[in-house]
C-alpha atoms as a PDB file:
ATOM      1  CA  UNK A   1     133.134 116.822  20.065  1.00  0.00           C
ATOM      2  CA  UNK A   2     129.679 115.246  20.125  1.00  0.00           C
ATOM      3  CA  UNK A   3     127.598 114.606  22.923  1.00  0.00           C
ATOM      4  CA  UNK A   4     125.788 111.993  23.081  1.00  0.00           C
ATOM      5  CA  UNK A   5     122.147 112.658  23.639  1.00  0.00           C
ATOM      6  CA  UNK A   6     120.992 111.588  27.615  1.00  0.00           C
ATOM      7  CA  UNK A   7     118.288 109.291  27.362  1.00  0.00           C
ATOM      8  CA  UNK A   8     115.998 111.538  28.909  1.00  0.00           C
ATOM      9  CA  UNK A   9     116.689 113.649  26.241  1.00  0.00           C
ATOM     10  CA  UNK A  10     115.517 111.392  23.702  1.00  0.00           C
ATOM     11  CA  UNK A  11     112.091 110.546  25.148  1.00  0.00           C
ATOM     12  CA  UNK A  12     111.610 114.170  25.293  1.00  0.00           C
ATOM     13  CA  UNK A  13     112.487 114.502  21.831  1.00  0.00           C
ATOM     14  CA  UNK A  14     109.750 111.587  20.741  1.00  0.00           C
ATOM     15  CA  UNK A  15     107.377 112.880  23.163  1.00  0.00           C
ATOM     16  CA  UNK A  16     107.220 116.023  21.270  1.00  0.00           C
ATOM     17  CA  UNK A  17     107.330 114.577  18.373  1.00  0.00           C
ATOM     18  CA  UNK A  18     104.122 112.446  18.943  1.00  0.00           C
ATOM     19  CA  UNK A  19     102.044 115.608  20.291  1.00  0.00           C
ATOM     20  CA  UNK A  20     102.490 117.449  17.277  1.00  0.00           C
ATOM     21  CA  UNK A  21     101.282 114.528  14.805  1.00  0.00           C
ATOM     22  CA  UNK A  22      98.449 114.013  17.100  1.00  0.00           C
ATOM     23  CA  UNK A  23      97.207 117.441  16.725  1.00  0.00           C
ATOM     24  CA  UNK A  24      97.823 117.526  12.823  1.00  0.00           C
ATOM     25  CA  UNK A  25      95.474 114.114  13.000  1.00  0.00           C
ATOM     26  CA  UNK A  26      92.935 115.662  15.477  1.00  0.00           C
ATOM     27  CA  UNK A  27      92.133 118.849  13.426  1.00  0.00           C
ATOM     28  CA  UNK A  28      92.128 116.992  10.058  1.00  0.00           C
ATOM     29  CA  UNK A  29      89.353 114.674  11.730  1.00  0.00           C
ATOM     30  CA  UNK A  30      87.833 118.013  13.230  1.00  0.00           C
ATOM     31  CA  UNK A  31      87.427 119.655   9.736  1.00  0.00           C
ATOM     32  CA  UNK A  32      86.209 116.315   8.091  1.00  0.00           C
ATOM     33  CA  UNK A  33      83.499 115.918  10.256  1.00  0.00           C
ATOM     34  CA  UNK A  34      82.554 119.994   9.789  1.00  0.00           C
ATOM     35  CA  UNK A  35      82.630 118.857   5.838  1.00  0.00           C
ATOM     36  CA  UNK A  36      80.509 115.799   6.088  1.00  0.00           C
ATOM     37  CA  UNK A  37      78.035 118.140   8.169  1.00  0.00           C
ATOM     38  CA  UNK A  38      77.640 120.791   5.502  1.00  0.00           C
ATOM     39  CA  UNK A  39      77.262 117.925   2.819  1.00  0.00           C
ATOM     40  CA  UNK A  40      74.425 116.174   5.407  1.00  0.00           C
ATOM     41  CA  UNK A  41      73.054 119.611   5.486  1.00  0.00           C
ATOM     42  CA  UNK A  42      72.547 120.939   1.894  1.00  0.00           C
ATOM     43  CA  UNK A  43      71.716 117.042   0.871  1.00  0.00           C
ATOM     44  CA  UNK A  44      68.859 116.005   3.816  1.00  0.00           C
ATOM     45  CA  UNK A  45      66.231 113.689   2.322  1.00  0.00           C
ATOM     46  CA  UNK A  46      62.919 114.010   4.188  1.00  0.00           C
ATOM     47  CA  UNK A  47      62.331 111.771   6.620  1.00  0.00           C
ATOM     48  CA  UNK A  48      58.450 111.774   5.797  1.00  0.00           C
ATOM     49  CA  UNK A  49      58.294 111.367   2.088  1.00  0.00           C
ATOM     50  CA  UNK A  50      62.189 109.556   1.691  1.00  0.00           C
ATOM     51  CA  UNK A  51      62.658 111.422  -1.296  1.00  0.00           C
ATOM     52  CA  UNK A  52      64.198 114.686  -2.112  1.00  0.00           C
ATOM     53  CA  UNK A  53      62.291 117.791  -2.796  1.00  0.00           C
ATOM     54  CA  UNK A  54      61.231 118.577  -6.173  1.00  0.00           C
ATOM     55  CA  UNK A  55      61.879 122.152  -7.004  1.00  0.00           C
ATOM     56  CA  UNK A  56      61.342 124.594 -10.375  1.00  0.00           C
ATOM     57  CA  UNK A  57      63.475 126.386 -12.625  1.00  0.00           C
ATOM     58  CA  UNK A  58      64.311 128.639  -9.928  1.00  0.00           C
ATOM     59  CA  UNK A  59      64.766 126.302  -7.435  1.00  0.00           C
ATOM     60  CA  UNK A  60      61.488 126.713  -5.973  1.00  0.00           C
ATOM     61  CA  UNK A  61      59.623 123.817  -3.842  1.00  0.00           C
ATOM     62  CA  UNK A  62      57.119 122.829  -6.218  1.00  0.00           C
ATOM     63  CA  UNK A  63      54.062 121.290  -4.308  1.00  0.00           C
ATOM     64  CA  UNK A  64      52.811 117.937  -4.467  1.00  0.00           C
ATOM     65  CA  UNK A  65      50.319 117.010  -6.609  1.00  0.00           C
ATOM     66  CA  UNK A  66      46.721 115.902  -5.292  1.00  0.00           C
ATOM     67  CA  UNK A  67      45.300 112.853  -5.575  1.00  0.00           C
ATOM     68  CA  UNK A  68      42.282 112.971  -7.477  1.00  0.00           C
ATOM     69  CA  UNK A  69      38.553 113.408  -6.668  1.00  0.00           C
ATOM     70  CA  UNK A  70      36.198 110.257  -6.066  1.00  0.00           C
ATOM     71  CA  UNK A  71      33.482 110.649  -8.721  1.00  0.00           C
ATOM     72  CA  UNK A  72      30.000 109.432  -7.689  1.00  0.00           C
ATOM     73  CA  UNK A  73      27.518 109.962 -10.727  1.00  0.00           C
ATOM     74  CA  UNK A  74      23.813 109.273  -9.125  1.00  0.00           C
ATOM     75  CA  UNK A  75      21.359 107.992 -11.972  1.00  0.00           C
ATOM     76  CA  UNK A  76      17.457 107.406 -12.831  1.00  0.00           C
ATOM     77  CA  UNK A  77      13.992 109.096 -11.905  1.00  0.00           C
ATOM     78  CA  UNK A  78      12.848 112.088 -10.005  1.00  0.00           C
ATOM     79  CA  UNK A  79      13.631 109.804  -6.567  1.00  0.00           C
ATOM     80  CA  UNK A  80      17.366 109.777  -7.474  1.00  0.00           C
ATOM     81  CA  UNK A  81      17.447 113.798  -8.132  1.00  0.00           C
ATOM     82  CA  UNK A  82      16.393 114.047  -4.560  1.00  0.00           C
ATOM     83  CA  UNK A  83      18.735 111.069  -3.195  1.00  0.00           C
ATOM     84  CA  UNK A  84      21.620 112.980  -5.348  1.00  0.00           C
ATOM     85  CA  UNK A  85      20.999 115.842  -3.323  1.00  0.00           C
ATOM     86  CA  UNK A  86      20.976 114.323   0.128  1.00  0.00           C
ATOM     87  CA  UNK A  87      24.491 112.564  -1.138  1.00  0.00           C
ATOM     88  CA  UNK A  88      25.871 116.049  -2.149  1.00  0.00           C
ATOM     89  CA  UNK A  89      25.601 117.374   1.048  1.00  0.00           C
ATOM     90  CA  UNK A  90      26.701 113.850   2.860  1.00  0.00           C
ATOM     91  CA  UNK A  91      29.478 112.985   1.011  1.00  0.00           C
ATOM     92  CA  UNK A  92      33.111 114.209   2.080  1.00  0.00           C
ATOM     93  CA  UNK A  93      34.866 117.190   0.381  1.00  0.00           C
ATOM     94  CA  UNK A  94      37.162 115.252  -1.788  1.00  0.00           C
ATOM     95  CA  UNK A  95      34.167 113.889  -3.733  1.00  0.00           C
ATOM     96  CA  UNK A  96      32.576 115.069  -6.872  1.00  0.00           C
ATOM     97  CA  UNK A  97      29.149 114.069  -7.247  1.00  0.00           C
ATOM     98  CA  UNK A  98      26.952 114.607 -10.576  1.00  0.00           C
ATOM     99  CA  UNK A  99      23.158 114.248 -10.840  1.00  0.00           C
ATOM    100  CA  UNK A 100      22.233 113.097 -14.025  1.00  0.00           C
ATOM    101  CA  UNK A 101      18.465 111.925 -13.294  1.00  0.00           C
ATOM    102  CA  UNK A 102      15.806 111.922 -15.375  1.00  0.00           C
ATOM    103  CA  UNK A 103      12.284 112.643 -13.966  1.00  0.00           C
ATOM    104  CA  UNK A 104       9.545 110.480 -15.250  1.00  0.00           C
ATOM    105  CA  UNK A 105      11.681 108.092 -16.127  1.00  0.00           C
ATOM    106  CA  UNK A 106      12.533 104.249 -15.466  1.00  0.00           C
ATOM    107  CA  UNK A 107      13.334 100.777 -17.807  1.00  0.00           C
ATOM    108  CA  UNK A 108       9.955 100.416 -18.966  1.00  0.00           C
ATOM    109  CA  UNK A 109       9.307 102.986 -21.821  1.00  0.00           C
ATOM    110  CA  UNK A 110      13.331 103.238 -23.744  1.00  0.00           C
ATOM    111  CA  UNK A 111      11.502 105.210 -26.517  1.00  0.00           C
ATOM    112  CA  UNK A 112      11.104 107.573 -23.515  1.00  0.00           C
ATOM    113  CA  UNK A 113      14.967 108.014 -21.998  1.00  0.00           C
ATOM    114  CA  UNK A 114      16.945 104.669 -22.641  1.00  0.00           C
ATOM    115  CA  UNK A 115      18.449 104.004 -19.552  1.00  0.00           C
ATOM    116  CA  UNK A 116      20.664 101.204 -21.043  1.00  0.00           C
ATOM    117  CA  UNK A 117      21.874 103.436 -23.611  1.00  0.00           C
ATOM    118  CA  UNK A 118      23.119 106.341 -21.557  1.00  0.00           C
ATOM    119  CA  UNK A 119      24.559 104.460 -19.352  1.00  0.00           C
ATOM    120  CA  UNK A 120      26.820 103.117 -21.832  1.00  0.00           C
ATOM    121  CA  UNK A 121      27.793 106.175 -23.173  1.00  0.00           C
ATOM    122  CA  UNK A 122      28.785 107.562 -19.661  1.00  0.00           C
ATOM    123  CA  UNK A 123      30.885 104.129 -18.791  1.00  0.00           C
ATOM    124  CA  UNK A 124      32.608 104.343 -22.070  1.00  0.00           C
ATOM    125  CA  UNK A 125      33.329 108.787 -21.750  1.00  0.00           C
ATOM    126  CA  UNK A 126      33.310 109.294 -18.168  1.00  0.00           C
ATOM    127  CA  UNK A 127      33.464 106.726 -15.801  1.00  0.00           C
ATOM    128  CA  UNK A 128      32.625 107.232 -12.035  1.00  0.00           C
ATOM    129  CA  UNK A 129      34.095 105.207  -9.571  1.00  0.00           C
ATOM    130  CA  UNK A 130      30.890 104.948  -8.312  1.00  0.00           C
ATOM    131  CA  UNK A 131      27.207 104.774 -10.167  1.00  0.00           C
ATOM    132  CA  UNK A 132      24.079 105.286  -7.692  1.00  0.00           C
ATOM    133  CA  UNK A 133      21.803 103.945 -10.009  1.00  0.00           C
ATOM    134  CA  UNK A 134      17.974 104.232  -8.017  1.00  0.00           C
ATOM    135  CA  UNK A 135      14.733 103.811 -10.483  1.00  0.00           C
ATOM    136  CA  UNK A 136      11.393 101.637 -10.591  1.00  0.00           C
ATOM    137  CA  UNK A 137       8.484 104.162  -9.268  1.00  0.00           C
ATOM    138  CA  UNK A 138       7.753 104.914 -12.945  1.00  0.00           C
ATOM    139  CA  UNK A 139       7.930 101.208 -14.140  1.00  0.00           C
ATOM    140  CA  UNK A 140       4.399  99.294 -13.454  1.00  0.00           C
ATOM    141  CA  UNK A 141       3.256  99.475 -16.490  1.00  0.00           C
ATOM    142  CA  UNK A 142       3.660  97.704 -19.949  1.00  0.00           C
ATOM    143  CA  UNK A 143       7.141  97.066 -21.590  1.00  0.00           C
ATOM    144  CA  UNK A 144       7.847  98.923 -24.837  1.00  0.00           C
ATOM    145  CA  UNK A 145      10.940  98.993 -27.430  1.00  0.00           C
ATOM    146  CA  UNK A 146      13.076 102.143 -28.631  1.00  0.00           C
ATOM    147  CA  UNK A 147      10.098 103.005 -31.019  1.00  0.00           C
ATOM    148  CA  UNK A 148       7.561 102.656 -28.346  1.00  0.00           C
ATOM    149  CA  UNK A 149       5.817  99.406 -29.246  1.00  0.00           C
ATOM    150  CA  UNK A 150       4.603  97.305 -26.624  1.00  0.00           C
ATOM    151  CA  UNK A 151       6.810  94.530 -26.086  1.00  0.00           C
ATOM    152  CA  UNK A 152       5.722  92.412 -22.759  1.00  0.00           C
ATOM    153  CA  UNK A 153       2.134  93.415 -21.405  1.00  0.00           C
ATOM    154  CA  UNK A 154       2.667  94.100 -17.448  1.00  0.00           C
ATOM    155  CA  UNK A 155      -0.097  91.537 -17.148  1.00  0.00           C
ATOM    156  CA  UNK A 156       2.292  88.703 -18.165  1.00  0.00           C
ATOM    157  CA  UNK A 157       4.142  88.563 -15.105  1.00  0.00           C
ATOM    158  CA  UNK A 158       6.847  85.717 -15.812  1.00  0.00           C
ATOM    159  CA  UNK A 159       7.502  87.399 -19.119  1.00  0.00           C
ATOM    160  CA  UNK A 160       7.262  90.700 -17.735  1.00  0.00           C
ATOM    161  CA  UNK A 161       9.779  90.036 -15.233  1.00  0.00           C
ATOM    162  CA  UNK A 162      12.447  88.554 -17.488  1.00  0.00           C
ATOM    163  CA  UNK A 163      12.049  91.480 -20.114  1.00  0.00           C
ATOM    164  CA  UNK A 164      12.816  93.636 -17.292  1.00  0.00           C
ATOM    165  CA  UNK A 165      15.725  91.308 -15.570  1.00  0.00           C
ATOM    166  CA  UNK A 166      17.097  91.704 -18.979  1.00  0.00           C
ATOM    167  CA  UNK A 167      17.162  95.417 -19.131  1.00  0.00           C
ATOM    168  CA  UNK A 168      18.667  95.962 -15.686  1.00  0.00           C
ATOM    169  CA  UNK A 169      21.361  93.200 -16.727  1.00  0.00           C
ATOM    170  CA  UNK A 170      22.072  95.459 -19.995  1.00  0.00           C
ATOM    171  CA  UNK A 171      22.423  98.304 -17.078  1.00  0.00           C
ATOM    172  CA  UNK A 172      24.511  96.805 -15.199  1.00  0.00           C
ATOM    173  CA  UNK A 173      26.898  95.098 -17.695  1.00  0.00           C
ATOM    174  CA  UNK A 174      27.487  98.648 -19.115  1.00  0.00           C
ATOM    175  CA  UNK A 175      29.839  99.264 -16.357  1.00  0.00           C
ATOM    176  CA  UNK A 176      31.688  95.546 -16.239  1.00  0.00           C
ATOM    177  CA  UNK A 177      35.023  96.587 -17.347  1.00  0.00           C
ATOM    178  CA  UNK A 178      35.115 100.143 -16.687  1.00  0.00           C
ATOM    179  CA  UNK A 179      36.070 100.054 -13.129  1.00  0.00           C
ATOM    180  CA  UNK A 180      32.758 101.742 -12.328  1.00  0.00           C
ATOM    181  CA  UNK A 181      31.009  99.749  -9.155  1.00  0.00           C
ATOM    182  CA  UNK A 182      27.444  99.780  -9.404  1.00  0.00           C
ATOM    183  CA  UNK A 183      25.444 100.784  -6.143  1.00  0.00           C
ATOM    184  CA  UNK A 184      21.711  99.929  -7.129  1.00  0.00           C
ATOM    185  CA  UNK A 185      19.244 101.768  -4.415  1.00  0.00           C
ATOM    186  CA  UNK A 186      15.633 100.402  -4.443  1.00  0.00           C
ATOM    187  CA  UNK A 187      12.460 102.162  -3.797  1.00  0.00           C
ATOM    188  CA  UNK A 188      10.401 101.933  -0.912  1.00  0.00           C
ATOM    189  CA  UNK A 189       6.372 100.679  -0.618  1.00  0.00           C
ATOM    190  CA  UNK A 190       4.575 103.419  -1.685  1.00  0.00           C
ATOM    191  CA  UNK A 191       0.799 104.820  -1.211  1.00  0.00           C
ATOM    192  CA  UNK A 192      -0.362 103.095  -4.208  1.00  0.00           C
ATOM    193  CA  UNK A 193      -0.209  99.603  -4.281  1.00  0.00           C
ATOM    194  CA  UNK A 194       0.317  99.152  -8.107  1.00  0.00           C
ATOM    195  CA  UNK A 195       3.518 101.255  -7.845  1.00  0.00           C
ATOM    196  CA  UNK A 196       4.814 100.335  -4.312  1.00  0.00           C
ATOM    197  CA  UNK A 197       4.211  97.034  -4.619  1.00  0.00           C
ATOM    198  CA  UNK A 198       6.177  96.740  -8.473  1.00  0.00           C
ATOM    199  CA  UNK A 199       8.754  98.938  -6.926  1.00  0.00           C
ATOM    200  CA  UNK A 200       8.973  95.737  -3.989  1.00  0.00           C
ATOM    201  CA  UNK A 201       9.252  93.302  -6.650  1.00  0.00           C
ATOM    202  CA  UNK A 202      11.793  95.196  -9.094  1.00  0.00           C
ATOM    203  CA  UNK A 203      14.136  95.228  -5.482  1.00  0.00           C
ATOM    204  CA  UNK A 204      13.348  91.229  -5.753  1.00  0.00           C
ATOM    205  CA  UNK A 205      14.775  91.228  -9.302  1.00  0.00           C
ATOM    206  CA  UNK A 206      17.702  94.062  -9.103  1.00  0.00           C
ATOM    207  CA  UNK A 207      19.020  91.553  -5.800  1.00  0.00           C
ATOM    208  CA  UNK A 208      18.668  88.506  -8.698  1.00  0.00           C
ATOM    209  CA  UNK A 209      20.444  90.304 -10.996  1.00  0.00           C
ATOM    210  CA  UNK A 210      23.073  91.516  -9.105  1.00  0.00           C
ATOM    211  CA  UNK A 211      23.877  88.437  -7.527  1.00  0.00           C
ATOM    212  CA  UNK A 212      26.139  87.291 -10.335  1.00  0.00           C
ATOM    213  CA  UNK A 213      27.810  90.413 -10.739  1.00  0.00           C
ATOM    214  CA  UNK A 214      30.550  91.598  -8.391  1.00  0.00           C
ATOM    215  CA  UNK A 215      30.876  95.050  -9.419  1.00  0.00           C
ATOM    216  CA  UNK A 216      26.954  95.606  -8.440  1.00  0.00           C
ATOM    217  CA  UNK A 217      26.307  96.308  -4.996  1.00  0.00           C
ATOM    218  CA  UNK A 218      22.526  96.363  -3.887  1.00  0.00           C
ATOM    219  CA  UNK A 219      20.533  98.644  -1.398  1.00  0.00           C
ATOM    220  CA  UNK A 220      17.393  99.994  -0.604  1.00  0.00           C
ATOM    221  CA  UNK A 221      15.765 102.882   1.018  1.00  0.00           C
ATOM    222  CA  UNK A 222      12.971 100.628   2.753  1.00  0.00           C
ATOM    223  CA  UNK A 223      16.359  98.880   4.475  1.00  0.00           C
ATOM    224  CA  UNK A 224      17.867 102.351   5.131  1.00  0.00           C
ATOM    225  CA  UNK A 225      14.464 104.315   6.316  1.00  0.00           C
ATOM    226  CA  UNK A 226      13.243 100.975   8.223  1.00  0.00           C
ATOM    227  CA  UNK A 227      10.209 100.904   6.464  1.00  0.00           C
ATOM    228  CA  UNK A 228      10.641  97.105   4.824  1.00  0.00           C
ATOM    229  CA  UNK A 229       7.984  96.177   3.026  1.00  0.00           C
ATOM    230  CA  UNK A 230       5.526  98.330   4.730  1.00  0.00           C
ATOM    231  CA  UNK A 231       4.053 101.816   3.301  1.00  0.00           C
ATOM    232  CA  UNK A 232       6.250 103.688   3.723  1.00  0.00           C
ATOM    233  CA  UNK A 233       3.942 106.687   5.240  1.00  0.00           C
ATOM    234  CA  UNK A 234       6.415 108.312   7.776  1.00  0.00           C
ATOM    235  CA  UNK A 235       8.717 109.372   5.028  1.00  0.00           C
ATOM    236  CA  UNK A 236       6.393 109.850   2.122  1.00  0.00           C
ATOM    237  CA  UNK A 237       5.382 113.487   0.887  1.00  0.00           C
ATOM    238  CA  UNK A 238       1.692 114.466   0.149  1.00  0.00           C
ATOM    239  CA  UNK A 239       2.170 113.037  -3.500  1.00  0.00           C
ATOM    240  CA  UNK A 240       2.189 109.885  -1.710  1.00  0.00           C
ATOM    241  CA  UNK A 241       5.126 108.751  -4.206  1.00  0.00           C
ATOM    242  CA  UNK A 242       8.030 110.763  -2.984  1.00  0.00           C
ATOM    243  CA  UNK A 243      10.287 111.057  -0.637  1.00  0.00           C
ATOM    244  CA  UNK A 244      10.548 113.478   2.837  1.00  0.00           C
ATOM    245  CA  UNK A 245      13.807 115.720   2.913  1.00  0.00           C
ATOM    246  CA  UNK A 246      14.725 114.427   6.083  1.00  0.00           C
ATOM    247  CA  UNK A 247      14.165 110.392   5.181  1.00  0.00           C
ATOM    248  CA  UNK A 248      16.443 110.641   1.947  1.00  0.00           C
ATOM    249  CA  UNK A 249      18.940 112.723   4.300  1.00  0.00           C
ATOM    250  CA  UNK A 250      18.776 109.510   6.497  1.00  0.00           C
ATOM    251  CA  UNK A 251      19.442 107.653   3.499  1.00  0.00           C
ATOM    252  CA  UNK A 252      22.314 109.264   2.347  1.00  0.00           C
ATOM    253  CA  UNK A 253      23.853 109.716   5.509  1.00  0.00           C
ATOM    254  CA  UNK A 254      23.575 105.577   5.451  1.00  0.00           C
ATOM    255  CA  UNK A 255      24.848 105.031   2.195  1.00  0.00           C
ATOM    256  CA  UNK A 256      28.241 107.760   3.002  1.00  0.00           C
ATOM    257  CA  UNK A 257      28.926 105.536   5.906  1.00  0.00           C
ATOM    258  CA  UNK A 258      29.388 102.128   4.052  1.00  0.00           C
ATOM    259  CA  UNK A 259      31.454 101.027   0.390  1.00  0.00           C
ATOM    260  CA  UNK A 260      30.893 101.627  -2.161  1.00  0.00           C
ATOM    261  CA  UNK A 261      30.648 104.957  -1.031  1.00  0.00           C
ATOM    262  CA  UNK A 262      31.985 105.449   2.332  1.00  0.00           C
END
C-alpha cells in the first residue's frame, strides 16, 4: 500500500532540498573569492610605478635605474676657472660640472688656445647640456690668425668688431645641433679702462650675436653683481682685473637659480 505523501510533507521535502544546494553554491563562491585573493596577491602591480617589478635571476628586486647627471662644462679665461668654482659649489648634487678654462686666454690670439676649435671638438665628443662659456678680459688687443699674424689691428674698430662677431659666431655655432645650450657670461668694467671698457663692448657684441641664435642664452656678471657699466671696484681683487670670492659666489648663486642652469 502506498501512502500518499501529505502536502506538508512535500514542502518539507523541497525545503530541504533547497538548503542544501544553497550551501553547495555559498561555499563554492566562498572558495572562489579566497582564489581570486591569492591570485590578486602574488600578481599586485604597484600602484606608484603601474608596472610590475623587475626582478634578477633569482628573483631579486632589481633597482631602478637613475636618470642621468646634468653636465655643465664652464669654458674660457682665468675669470671662468673662478666662476666654475663658485658653480661647483652652487649647483645641485645631480650635476656634474667640468672646468675646462684656459688662463690667459680669449678670441683674440687662436695661435694662442683656439677657442673655436676646442669647442668643436667638445660639442662633437662630449656634449654638455649646458656650456658656460665667459671670456673677453684678455681680448683688447690686435686680432691674429692660427699662425699668429695680425689679422684686424684693434685700432680699426668696425673691422675689429666684425672679425671678432665672427669668431664668437664660429663659437657659438659649434654647439647648434648638439643639443648643447650656450650660456654666454660677460665680464664686468674693470680698473683699466682699455680692458673694462672692451670687455663692455664684447657684452654689446656677444648680445648681437646671440640674438639670432636660440640655443645661446646671454648674461653678465655686471647684471648679476649690480655693477652695470660702472667699475666694478666692490668686487674686484687687488689685481684690479679679477674677481672677489664672494661676488662670483653671488654670481653663481644667480645663474643656479635661473635656465639654463637652474
Amino acid at each position: 500500500m502506498v501512502i500518499s505523501p501529505t502536502n506538508r510533507d512535500v514542502k518539507r521535502r523541497w525545503t530541504a532540498a533547497w538548503l542544501g544546494n544553497l550551501a553547495v553554491l555559498s561555499c563554492a563562491v566562498l572558495a572562489c573569492a579566497v582564489l581570486a585573493a591569492s591570485c590578486s596577491g602574488q600578481n599586485t602591480v604597484s600602484a606608484e610605478s603601474n608596472q610590475p617589478p623587475i626582478t634578477d635571476a633569482n628573483g631579486q628586486a632589481v633597482p631602478a635605474l637613475q636618470a642621468p647627471a646634468k653636465k655643465i662644462t664652464v669654458a674660457g679665461d682665468s675669470i671662468s676657472v673662478g666662476l666654475g668654482a663658485s658653480l661647483r659649489k652652487a649647483v645641485s648634487s645631480d650635476v656634474t660640472l667640468k672646468v675646462i678654462g684656459e688662463e690667459g686666454t680669449g678670441l683674440a690670439r687662436p695661435d694662442d688656445f683656439n677657442w673655436p676649435e676646442r669647442l668643436r671638438t667638445l660639442a662633437r665628443d662630449f656634449p654638455p647640456e649646458v656650456l658656460v662659456f665667459s671670456l673677453s678680459s684678455n681680448d683688447a688687443q690686435d686680432l691674429a690668425d692660427e699662425n699668429g699674424k695680425r689679422v684686424v689691428p684693434y685700432a680699426q674698430t668696425a673691422q675689429w668688431d666684425q672679425e671678432y662677431s665672427n669668431r664668437l659666431a664660429q663659437t657659438f655655432d659649434a654647439f647648434k645641433d648638439s643639443g648643447t645650450t650656450v650660456l654666454w657670461v660677460g665680464h664686468v668694467r674693470t680698473k683699466k679702462d682699455k680692458v673694462g671698457l672692451a670687455n663692455r663692448h664684447i657684452q654689446q657684441l656677444a648680445a648681437q650675436v646671440a640674438s639670432t641664435r636660440p640655443w645661446v642664452v646671454v648674461q653678465d656678471l655686471a647684471t648679476l653683481l649690480g655693477t652695470g657699466e660702472a667699475v666694478a671696484t666692490a668686487c674686484l681683487t687687488a689685481d684690479g682685473l679679477h674677481l672677489k670670492t664672494a661676488c662670483l659666489d653671488l654670481a653663481a648663486v644667480e645663474l643656479t637659480s635661473a635656465p639654463p642652469i637652474g
